[in-house]
C-alpha atoms as a PDB file:
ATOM      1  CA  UNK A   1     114.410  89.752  82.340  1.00  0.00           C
ATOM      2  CA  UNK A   2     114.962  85.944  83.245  1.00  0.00           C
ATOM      3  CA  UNK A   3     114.717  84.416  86.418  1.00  0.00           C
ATOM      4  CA  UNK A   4     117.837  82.132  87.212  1.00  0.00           C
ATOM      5  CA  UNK A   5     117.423  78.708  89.029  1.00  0.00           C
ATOM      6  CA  UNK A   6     118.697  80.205  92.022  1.00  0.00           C
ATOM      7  CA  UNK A   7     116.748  82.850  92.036  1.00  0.00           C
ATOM      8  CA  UNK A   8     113.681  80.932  91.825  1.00  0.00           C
ATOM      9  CA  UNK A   9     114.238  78.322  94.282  1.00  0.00           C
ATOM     10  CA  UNK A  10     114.863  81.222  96.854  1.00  0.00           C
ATOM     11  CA  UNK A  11     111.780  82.959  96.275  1.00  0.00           C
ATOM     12  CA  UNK A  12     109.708  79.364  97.122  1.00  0.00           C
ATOM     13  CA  UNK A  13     112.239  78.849  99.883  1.00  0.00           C
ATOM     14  CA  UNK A  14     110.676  82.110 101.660  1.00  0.00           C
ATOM     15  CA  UNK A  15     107.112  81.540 100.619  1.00  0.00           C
ATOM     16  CA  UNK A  16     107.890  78.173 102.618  1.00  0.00           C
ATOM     17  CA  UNK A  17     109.521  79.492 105.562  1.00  0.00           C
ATOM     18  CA  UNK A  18     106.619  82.058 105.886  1.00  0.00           C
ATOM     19  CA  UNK A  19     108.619  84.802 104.819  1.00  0.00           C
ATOM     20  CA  UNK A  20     105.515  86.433 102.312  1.00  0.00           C
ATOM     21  CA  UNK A  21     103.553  89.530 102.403  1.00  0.00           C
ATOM     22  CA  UNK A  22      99.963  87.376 103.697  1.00  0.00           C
ATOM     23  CA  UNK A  23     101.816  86.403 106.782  1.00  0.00           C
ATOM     24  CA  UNK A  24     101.328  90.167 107.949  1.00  0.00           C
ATOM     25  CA  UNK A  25      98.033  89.276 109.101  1.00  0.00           C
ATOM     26  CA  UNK A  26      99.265  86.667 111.077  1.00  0.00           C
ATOM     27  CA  UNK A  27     101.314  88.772 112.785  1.00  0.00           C
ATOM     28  CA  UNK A  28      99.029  90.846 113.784  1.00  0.00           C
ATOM     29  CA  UNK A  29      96.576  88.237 115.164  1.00  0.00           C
ATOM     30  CA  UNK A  30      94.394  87.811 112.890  1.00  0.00           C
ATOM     31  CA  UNK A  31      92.538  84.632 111.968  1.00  0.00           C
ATOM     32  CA  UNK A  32      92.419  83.394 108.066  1.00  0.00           C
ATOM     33  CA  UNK A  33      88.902  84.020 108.490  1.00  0.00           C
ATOM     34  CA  UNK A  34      88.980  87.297 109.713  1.00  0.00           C
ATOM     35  CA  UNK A  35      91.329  88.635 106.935  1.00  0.00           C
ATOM     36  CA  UNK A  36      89.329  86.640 104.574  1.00  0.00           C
ATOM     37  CA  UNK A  37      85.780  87.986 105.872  1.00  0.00           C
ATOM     38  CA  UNK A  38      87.016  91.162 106.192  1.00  0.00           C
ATOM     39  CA  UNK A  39      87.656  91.316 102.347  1.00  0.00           C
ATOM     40  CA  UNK A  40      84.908  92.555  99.590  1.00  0.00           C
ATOM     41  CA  UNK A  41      84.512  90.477  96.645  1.00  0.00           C
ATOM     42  CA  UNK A  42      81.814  90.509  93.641  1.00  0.00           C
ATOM     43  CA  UNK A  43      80.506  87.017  94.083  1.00  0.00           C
ATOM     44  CA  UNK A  44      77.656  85.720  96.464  1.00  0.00           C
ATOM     45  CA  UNK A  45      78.785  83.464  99.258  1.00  0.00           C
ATOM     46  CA  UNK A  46      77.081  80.667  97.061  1.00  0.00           C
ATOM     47  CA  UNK A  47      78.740  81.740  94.214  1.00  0.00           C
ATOM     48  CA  UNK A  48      82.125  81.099  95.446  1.00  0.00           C
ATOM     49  CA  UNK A  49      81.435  77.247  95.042  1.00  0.00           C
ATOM     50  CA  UNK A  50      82.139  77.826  91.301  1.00  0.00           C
ATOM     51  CA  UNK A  51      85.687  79.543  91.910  1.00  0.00           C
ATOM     52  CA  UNK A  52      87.063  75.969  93.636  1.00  0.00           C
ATOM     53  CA  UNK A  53      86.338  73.859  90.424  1.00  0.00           C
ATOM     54  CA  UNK A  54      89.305  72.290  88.663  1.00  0.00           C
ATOM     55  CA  UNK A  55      90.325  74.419  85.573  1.00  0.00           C
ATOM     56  CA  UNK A  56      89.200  72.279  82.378  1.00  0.00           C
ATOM     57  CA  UNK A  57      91.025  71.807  79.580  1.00  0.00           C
ATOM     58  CA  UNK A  58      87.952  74.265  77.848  1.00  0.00           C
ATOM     59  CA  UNK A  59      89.151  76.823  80.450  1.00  0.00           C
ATOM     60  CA  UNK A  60      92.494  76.617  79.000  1.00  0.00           C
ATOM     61  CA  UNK A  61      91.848  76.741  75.379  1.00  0.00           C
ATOM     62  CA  UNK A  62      90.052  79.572  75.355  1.00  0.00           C
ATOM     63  CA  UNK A  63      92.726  81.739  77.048  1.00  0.00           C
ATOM     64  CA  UNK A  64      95.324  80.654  75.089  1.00  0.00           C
ATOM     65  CA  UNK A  65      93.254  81.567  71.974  1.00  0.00           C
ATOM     66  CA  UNK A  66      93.512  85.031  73.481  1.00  0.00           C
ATOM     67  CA  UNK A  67      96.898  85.350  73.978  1.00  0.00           C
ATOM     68  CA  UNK A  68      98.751  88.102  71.521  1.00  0.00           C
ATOM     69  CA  UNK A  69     102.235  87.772  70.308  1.00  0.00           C
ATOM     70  CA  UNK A  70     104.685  89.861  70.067  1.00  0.00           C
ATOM     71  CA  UNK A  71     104.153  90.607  73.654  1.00  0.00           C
ATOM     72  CA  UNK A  72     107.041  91.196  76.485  1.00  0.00           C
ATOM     73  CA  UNK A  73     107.979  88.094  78.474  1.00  0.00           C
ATOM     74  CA  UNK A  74     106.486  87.947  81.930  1.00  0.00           C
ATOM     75  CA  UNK A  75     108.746  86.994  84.823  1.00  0.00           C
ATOM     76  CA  UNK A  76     108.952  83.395  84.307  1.00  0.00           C
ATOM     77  CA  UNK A  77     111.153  84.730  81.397  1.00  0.00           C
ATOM     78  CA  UNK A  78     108.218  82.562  78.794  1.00  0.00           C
ATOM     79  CA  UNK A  79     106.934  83.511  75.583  1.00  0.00           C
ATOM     80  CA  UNK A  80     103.617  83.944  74.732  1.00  0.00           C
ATOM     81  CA  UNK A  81     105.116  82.864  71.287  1.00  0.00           C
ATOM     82  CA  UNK A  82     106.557  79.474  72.987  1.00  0.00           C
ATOM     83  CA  UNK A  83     102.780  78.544  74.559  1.00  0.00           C
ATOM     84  CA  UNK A  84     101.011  79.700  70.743  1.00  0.00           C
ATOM     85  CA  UNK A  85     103.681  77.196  68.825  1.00  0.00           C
ATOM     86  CA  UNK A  86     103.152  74.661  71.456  1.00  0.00           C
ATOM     87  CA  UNK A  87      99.467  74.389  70.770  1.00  0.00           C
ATOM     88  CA  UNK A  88      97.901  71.729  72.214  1.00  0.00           C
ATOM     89  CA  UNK A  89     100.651  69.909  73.769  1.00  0.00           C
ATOM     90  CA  UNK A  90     100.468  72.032  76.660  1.00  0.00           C
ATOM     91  CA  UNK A  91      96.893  72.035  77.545  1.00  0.00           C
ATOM     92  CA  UNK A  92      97.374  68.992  79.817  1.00  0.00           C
ATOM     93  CA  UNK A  93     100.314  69.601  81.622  1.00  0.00           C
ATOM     94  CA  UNK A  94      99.318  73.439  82.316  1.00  0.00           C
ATOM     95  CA  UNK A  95      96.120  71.973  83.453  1.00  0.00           C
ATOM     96  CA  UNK A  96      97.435  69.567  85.774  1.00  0.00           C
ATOM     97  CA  UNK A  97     100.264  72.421  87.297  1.00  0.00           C
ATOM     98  CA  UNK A  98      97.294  74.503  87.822  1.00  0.00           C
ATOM     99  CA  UNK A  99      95.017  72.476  89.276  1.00  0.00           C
ATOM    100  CA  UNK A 100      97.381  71.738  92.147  1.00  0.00           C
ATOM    101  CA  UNK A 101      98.064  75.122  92.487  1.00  0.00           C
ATOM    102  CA  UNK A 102      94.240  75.830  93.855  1.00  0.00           C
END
């Protein structure tokens, strides 16, 4: 299943207006940091620290080695056969886009 243009550009049209499924705490009152205290994770306060360092190229590599073909396409409509033959050449640029996504 692909995702048209349209499609797309609505869904980051609502996430802009507000219009996604984190604003429900808002709603209700709540603080960021109350929702976000309130939540149970694995790592130590201290170890958190770790989990807001840029992604490195490393980072990227290694997943990619993982990646299996002949695998469904997610819904970004991309094959894991496109990022495989790409090899390299997209190391960077998916490391910049998700770097400014933290």
């Amino acid at each position: 299943m692909a995702i048209n243009k349209a499609d797309l550009v609505a869904s980051f049209q609502k996430l802009l207006e507000g219009q996604c499924p984190s604003n429900t705490a808002r709603e209700q009152g709540n603080s960021t940091d109350q929702v976000v205290s309130s939540l149970s994770h694995p790592f130590a306060s201290d170890d958190c620290s770790t989990l807001n360092c840029d992604i490195t190229l490393d980072e990227i590599a290694q997943v990619m080695r993982r990646l299996k073909r002949n695998k469904s396409v997610g819904l970004n409509g991309i094959k894991v056969e496109f990022l495989l033959d790409a090899g390299d050449m997209l190391h960077v640029p998916l490391q910049i886009v998700f770097n400014k996504l933290l």
